[in-house]
C-alpha atoms as a PDB file:
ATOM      1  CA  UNK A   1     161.834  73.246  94.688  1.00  0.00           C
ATOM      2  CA  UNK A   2     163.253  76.635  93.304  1.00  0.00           C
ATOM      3  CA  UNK A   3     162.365  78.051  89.790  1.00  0.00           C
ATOM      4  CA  UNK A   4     165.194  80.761  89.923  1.00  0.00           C
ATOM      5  CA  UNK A   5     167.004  80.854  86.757  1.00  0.00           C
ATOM      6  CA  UNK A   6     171.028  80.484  86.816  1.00  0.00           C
ATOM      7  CA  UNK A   7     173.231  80.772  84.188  1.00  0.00           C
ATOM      8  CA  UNK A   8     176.630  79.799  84.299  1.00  0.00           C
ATOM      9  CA  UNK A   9     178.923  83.038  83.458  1.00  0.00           C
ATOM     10  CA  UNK A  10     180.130  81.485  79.874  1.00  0.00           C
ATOM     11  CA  UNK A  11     176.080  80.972  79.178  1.00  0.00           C
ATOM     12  CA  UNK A  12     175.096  85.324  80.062  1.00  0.00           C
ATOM     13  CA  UNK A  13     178.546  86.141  77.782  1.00  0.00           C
ATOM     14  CA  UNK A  14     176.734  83.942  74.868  1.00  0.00           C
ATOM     15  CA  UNK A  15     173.546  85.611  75.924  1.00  0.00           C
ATOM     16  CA  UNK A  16     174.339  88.917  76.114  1.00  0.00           C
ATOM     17  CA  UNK A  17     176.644  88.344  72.819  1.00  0.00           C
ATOM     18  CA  UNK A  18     173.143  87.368  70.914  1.00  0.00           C
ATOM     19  CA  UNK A  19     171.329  90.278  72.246  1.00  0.00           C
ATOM     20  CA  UNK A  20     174.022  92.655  71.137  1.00  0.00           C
ATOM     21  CA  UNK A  21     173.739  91.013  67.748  1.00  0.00           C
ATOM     22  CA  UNK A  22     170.083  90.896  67.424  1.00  0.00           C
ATOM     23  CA  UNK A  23     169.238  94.422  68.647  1.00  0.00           C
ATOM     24  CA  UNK A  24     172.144  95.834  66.394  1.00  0.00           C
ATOM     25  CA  UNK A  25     170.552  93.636  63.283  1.00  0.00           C
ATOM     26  CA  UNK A  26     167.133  94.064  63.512  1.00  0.00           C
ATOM     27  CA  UNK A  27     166.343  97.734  65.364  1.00  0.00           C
ATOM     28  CA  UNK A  28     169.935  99.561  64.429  1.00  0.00           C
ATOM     29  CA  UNK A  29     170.438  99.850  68.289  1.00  0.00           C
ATOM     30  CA  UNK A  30     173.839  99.461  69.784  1.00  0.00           C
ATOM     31  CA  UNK A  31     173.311  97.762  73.212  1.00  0.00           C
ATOM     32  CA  UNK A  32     176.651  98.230  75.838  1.00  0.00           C
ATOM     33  CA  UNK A  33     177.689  94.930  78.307  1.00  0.00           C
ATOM     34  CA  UNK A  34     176.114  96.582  80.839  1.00  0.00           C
ATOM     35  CA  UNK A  35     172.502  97.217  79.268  1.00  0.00           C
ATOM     36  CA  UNK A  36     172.811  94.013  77.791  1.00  0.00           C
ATOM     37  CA  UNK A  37     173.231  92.770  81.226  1.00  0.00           C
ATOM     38  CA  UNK A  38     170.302  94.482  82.691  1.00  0.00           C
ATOM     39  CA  UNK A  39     167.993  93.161  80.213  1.00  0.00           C
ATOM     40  CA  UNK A  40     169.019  89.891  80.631  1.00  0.00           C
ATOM     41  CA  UNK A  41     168.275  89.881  84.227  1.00  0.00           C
ATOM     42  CA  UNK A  42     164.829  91.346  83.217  1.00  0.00           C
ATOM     43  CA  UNK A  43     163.859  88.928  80.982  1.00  0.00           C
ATOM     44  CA  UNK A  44     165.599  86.176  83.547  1.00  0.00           C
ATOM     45  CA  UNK A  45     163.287  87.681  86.053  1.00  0.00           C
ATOM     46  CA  UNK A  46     159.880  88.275  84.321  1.00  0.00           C
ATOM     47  CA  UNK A  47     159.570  86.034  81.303  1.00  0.00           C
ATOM     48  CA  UNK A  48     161.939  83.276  82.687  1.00  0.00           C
ATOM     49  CA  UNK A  49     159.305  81.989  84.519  1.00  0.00           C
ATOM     50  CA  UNK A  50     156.333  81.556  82.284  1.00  0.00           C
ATOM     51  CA  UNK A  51     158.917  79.755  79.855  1.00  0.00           C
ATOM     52  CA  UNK A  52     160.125  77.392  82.402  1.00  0.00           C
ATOM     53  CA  UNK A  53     156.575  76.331  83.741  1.00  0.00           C
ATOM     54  CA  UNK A  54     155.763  75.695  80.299  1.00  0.00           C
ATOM     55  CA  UNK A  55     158.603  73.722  79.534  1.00  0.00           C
ATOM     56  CA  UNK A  56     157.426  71.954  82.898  1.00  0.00           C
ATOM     57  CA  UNK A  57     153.773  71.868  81.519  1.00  0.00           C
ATOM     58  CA  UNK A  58     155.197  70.231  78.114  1.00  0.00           C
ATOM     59  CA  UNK A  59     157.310  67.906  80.285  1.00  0.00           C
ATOM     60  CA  UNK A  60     154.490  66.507  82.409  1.00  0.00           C
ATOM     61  CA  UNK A  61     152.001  66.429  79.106  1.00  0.00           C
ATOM     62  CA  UNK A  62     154.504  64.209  77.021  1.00  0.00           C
ATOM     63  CA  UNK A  63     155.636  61.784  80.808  1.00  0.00           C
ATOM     64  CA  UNK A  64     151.560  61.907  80.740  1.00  0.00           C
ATOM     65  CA  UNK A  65     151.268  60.325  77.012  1.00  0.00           C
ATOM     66  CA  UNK A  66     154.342  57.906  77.115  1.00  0.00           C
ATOM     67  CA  UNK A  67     152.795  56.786  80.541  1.00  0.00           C
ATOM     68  CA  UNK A  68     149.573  55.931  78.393  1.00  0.00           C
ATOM     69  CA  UNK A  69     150.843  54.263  75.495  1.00  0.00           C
ATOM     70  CA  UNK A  70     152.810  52.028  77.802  1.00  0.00           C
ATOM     71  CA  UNK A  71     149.989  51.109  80.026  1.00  0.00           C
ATOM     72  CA  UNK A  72     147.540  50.530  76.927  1.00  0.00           C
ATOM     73  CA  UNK A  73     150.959  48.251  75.360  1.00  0.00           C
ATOM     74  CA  UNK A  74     151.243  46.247  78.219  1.00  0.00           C
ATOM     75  CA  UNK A  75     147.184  46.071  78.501  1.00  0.00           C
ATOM     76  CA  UNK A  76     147.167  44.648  74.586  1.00  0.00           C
ATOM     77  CA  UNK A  77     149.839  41.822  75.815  1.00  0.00           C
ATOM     78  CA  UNK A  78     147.456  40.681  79.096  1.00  0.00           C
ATOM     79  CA  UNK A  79     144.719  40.443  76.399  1.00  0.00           C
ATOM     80  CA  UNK A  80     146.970  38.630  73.660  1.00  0.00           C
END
């Protein structure tokens, strides 16, 4: 199974559109396309990771509690 992160192109432009905005906003700073491209492959690179093993993490946690409640339904109809 492979974790690497790929966007399609239409998803980086929409990323890289955002990060212009935000860093422009919020700390005055004019990003270029091509800084805005190296930082998404940094974050892509070093914080994709830990956010899609937690999204994994959540995934398994709530297949975990369905799986639960299901088997403790059906239990409740053998007993009924």
């Amino acid at each position: 199974m492979s974790t690497e992160i790929n966007l399609t192109p239409a998803g980086r432009e929409k990323l890289r559109d955002q990060l212009t905005d935000y860093c422009a906003k919020q700390f005055d700073l004019e990003l270029e396309q091509f800084d805005a491209e190296f930082f998404i492959d940094f974050i892509i690179e070093k914080l994709g990771p830990a956010f899609y093993n937690a999204g994994i993490d959540e995934a398994i946690r709530t297949h975990f509690a369905w799986s639960e409640r299901i088997q403790e339904e059906m239990d409740l109809k053998k007993i009924l």
